[in-house]
C-alpha atoms as a PDB file:
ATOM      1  CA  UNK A   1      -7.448  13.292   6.244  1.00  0.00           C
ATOM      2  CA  UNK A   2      -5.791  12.693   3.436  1.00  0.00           C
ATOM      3  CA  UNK A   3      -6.356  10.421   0.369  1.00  0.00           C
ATOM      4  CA  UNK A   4      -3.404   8.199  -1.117  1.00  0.00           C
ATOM      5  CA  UNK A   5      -3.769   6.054  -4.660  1.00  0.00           C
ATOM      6  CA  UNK A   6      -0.551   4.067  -5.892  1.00  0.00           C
ATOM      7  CA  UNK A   7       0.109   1.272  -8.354  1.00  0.00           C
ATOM      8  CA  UNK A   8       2.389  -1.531  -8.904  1.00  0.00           C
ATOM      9  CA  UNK A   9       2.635  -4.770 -11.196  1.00  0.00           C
ATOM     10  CA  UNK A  10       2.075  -8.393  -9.931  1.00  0.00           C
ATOM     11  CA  UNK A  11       4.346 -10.847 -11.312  1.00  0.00           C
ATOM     12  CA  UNK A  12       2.001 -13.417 -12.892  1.00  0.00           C
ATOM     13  CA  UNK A  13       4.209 -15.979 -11.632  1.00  0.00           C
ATOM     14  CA  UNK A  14       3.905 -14.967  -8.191  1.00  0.00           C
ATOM     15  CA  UNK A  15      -0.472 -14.433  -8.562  1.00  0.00           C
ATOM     16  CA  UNK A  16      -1.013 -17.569  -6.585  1.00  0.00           C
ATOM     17  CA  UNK A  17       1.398 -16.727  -3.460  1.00  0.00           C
ATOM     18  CA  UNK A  18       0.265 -12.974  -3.072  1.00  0.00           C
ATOM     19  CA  UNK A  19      -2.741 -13.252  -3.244  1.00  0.00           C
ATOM     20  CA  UNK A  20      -2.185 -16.194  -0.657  1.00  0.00           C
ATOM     21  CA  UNK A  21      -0.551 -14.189   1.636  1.00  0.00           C
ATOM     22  CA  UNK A  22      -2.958 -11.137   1.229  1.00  0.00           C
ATOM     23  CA  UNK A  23      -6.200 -14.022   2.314  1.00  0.00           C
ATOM     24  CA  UNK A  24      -4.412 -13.854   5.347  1.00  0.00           C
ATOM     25  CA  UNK A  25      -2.546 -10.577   6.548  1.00  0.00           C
ATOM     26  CA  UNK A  26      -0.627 -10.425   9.857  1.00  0.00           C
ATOM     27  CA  UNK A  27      -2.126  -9.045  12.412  1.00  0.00           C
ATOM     28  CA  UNK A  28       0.801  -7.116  13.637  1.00  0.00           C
ATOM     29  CA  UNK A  29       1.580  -5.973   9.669  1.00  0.00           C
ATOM     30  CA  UNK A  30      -2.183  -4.748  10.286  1.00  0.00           C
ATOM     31  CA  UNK A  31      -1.329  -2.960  13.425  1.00  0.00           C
ATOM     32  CA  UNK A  32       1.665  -1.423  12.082  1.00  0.00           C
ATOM     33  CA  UNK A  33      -0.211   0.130   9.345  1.00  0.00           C
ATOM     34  CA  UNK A  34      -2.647   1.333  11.743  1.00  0.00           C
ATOM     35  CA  UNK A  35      -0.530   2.926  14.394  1.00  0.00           C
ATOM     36  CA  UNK A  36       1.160   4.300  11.085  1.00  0.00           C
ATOM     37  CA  UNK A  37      -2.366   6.141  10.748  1.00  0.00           C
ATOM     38  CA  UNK A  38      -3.363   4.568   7.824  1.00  0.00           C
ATOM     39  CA  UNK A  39      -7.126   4.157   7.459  1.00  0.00           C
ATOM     40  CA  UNK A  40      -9.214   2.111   5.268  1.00  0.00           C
ATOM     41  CA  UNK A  41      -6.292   0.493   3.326  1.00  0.00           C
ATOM     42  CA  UNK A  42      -7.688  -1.260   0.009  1.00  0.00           C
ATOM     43  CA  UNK A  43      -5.478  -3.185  -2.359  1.00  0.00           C
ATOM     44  CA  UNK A  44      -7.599  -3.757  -5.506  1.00  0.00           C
ATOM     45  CA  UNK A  45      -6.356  -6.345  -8.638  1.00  0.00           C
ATOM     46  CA  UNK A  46      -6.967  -5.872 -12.116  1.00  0.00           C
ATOM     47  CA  UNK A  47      -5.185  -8.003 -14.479  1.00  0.00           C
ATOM     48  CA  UNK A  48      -1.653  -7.508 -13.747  1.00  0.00           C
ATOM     49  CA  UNK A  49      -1.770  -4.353 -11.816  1.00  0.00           C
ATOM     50  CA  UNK A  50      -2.671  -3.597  -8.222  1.00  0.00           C
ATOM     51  CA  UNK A  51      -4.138  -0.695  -6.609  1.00  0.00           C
ATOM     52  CA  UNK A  52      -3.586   0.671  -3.412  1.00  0.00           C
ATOM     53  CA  UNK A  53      -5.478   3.079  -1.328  1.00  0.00           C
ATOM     54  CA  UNK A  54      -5.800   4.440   1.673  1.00  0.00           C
ATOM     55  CA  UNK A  55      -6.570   7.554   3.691  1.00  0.00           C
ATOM     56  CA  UNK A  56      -4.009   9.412   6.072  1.00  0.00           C
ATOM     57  CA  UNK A  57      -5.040  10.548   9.300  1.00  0.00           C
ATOM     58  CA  UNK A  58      -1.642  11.795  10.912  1.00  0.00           C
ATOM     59  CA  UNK A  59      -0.033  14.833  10.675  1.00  0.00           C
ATOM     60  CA  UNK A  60       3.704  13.625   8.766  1.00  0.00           C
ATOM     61  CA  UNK A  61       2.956  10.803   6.182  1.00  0.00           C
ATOM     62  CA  UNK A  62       6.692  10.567   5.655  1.00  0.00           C
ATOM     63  CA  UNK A  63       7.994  10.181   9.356  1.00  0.00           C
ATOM     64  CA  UNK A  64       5.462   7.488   9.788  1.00  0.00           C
ATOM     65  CA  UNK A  65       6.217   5.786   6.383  1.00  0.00           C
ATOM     66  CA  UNK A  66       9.362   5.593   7.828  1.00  0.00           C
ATOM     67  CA  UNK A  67       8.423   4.548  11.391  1.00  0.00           C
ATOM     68  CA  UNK A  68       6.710   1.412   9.644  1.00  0.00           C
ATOM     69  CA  UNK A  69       9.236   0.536   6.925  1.00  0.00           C
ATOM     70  CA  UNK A  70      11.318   0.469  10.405  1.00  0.00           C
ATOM     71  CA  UNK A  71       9.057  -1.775  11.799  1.00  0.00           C
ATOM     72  CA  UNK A  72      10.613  -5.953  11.922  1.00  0.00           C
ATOM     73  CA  UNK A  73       7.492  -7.864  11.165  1.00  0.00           C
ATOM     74  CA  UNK A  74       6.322  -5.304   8.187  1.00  0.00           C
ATOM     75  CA  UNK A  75      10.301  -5.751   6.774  1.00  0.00           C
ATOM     76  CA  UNK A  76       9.628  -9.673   7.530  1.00  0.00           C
ATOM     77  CA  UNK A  77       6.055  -9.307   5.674  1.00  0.00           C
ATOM     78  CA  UNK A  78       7.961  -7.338   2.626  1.00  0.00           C
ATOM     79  CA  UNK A  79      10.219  -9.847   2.152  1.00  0.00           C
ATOM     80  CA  UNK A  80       7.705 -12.370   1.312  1.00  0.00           C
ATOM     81  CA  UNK A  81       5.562  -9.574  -1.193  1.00  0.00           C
ATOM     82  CA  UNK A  82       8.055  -7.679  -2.910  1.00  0.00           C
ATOM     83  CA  UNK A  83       9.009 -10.422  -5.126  1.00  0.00           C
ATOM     84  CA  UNK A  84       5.706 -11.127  -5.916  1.00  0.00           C
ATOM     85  CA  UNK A  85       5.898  -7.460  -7.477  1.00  0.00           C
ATOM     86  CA  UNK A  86       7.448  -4.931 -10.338  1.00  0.00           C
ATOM     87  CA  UNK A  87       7.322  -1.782  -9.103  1.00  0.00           C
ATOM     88  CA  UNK A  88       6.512   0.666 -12.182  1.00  0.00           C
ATOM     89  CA  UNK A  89       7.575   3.822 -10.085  1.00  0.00           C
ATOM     90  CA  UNK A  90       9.685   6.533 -12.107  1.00  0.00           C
ATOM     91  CA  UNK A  91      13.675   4.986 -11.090  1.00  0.00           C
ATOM     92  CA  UNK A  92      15.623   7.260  -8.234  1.00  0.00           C
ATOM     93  CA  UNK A  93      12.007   8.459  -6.849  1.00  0.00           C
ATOM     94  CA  UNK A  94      12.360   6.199  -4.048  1.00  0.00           C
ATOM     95  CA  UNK A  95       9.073   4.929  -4.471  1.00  0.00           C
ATOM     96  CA  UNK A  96       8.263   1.223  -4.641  1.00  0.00           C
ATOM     97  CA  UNK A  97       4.348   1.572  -5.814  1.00  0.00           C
ATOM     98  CA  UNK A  98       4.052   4.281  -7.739  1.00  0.00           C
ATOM     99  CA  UNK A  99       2.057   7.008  -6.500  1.00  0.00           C
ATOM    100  CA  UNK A 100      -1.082   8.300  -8.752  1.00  0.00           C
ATOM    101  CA  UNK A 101      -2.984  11.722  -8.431  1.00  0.00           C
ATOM    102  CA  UNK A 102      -6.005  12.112  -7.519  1.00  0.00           C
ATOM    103  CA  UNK A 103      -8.330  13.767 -10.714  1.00  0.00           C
ATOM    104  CA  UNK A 104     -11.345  13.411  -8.893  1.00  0.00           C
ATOM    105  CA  UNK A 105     -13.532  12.943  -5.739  1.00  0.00           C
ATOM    106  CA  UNK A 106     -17.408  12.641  -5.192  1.00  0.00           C
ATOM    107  CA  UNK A 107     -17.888  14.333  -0.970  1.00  0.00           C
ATOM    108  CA  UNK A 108     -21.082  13.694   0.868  1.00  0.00           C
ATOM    109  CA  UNK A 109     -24.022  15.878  -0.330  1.00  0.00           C
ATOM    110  CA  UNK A 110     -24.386  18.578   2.456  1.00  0.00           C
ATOM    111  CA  UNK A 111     -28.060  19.435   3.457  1.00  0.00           C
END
Protein backbone atom coordinates (compact mmCIF):
# COMPACT_ATOMS: atom_id res chain seq x y z
CA UNK A 1 0.00 0.00 0.00
CA UNK A 2 0.84 3.11 -0.80
CA UNK A 3 -0.01 6.60 0.60
CA UNK A 4 -1.02 9.60 -1.82
CA UNK A 5 -1.53 13.50 -0.48
CA UNK A 6 -2.40 16.24 -3.23
CA UNK A 7 -3.81 19.75 -3.18
CA UNK A 8 -5.81 22.02 -5.22
CA UNK A 9 -7.75 25.47 -4.83
CA UNK A 10 -11.61 25.81 -4.66
CA UNK A 11 -12.96 28.64 -6.46
CA UNK A 12 -14.91 30.53 -3.78
CA UNK A 13 -17.46 31.11 -6.27
CA UNK A 14 -18.02 27.62 -6.94
CA UNK A 15 -17.94 26.60 -2.64
CA UNK A 16 -21.66 26.12 -2.69
CA UNK A 17 -21.89 23.66 -5.89
CA UNK A 18 -18.81 21.41 -4.89
CA UNK A 19 -19.37 20.92 -1.96
CA UNK A 20 -23.03 20.10 -3.24
CA UNK A 21 -21.97 17.66 -5.45
CA UNK A 22 -19.35 16.08 -3.01
CA UNK A 23 -22.81 15.57 -0.22
CA UNK A 24 -23.70 13.33 -2.79
CA UNK A 25 -21.00 11.34 -4.91
CA UNK A 26 -22.00 8.90 -7.68
CA UNK A 27 -22.01 5.71 -6.96
CA UNK A 28 -20.41 4.55 -10.10
CA UNK A 29 -17.63 7.69 -9.72
CA UNK A 30 -17.26 5.67 -6.28
CA UNK A 31 -16.84 2.39 -7.98
CA UNK A 32 -14.52 3.65 -10.46
CA UNK A 33 -12.22 4.86 -7.88
CA UNK A 34 -12.45 1.65 -6.22
CA UNK A 35 -11.84 -0.80 -8.99
CA UNK A 36 -9.02 1.89 -9.67
CA UNK A 37 -7.67 0.49 -6.18
CA UNK A 38 -8.00 3.45 -4.41
CA UNK A 39 -8.69 3.00 -0.70
CA UNK A 40 -9.89 5.25 1.92
CA UNK A 41 -10.17 8.37 -0.35
CA UNK A 42 -10.55 11.65 1.92
CA UNK A 43 -11.02 15.09 0.46
CA UNK A 44 -10.50 17.52 3.38
CA UNK A 45 -11.37 21.67 3.07
CA UNK A 46 -9.58 24.32 4.64
CA UNK A 47 -10.29 27.74 3.59
CA UNK A 48 -9.70 27.78 -0.01
CA UNK A 49 -7.67 24.71 -0.42
CA UNK A 50 -8.60 21.05 -0.57
CA UNK A 51 -6.84 18.02 0.39
CA UNK A 52 -6.87 14.80 -1.04
CA UNK A 53 -5.81 11.48 0.20
CA UNK A 54 -5.87 8.21 -0.33
CA UNK A 55 -4.00 4.92 -0.15
CA UNK A 56 -2.99 2.70 -3.27
CA UNK A 57 -3.43 -0.84 -3.19
CA UNK A 58 -2.55 -1.92 -6.90
CA UNK A 59 0.49 -2.63 -8.36
CA UNK A 60 0.67 0.49 -11.41
CA UNK A 61 -0.89 3.76 -9.97
CA UNK A 62 -0.41 5.27 -13.41
CA UNK A 63 -2.13 2.56 -15.71
CA UNK A 64 -5.06 2.72 -13.41
CA UNK A 65 -5.08 6.59 -13.18
CA UNK A 66 -5.46 6.22 -16.61
CA UNK A 67 -8.00 3.36 -16.72
CA UNK A 68 -10.31 5.80 -14.60
CA UNK A 69 -9.65 9.17 -16.26
CA UNK A 70 -10.89 6.71 -19.24
CA UNK A 71 -13.78 5.91 -17.48
CA UNK A 72 -17.40 8.01 -19.02
CA UNK A 73 -19.20 8.71 -15.83
CA UNK A 74 -15.81 9.88 -13.85
CA UNK A 75 -15.12 12.30 -17.27
CA UNK A 76 -19.05 13.18 -16.86
CA UNK A 77 -18.40 13.72 -12.90
CA UNK A 78 -15.12 15.98 -13.86
CA UNK A 79 -16.90 18.05 -15.90
CA UNK A 80 -19.14 19.24 -13.26
CA UNK A 81 -15.86 19.65 -10.49
CA UNK A 82 -13.12 20.94 -12.38
CA UNK A 83 -14.55 24.29 -12.68
CA UNK A 84 -15.28 24.44 -9.30
CA UNK A 85 -11.30 24.25 -9.02
CA UNK A 86 -7.64 26.01 -9.69
CA UNK A 87 -5.33 23.55 -9.90
CA UNK A 88 -1.95 24.94 -8.24
CA UNK A 89 0.16 22.03 -9.84
CA UNK A 90 3.71 23.13 -11.27
CA UNK A 91 2.40 23.93 -15.40
CA UNK A 92 3.51 20.97 -18.06
CA UNK A 93 3.55 18.34 -14.98
CA UNK A 94 0.40 16.99 -16.12
CA UNK A 95 -0.99 17.07 -12.86
CA UNK A 96 -4.36 18.62 -12.05
CA UNK A 97 -4.05 18.50 -7.96
CA UNK A 98 -0.85 18.91 -7.12
CA UNK A 99 0.84 16.15 -5.54
CA UNK A 100 2.54 16.74 -1.89
CA UNK A 101 5.25 14.50 -0.14
CA UNK A 102 4.84 12.78 2.50
CA UNK A 103 7.36 14.23 5.65
CA UNK A 104 5.90 12.05 8.02
CA UNK A 105 3.89 8.97 9.22
CA UNK A 106 2.90 7.65 12.79
CA UNK A 107 2.61 3.15 12.06
CA UNK A 108 0.86 1.03 14.60
CA UNK A 109 2.95 0.37 17.77
CA UNK A 110 4.18 -3.30 17.34
CA UNK A 111 4.07 -5.47 20.59
Amino acid sequence: MRRYGCVIRLRPEHRDTYLRLHAEVWPGVEQTIRDSNIRNYTIFLHGDLLFGYYEYVGDDHEADQRKMAADPQTQAWWKLTDPCQESLAEPGSGHWWAPMQEIWHLTEETA
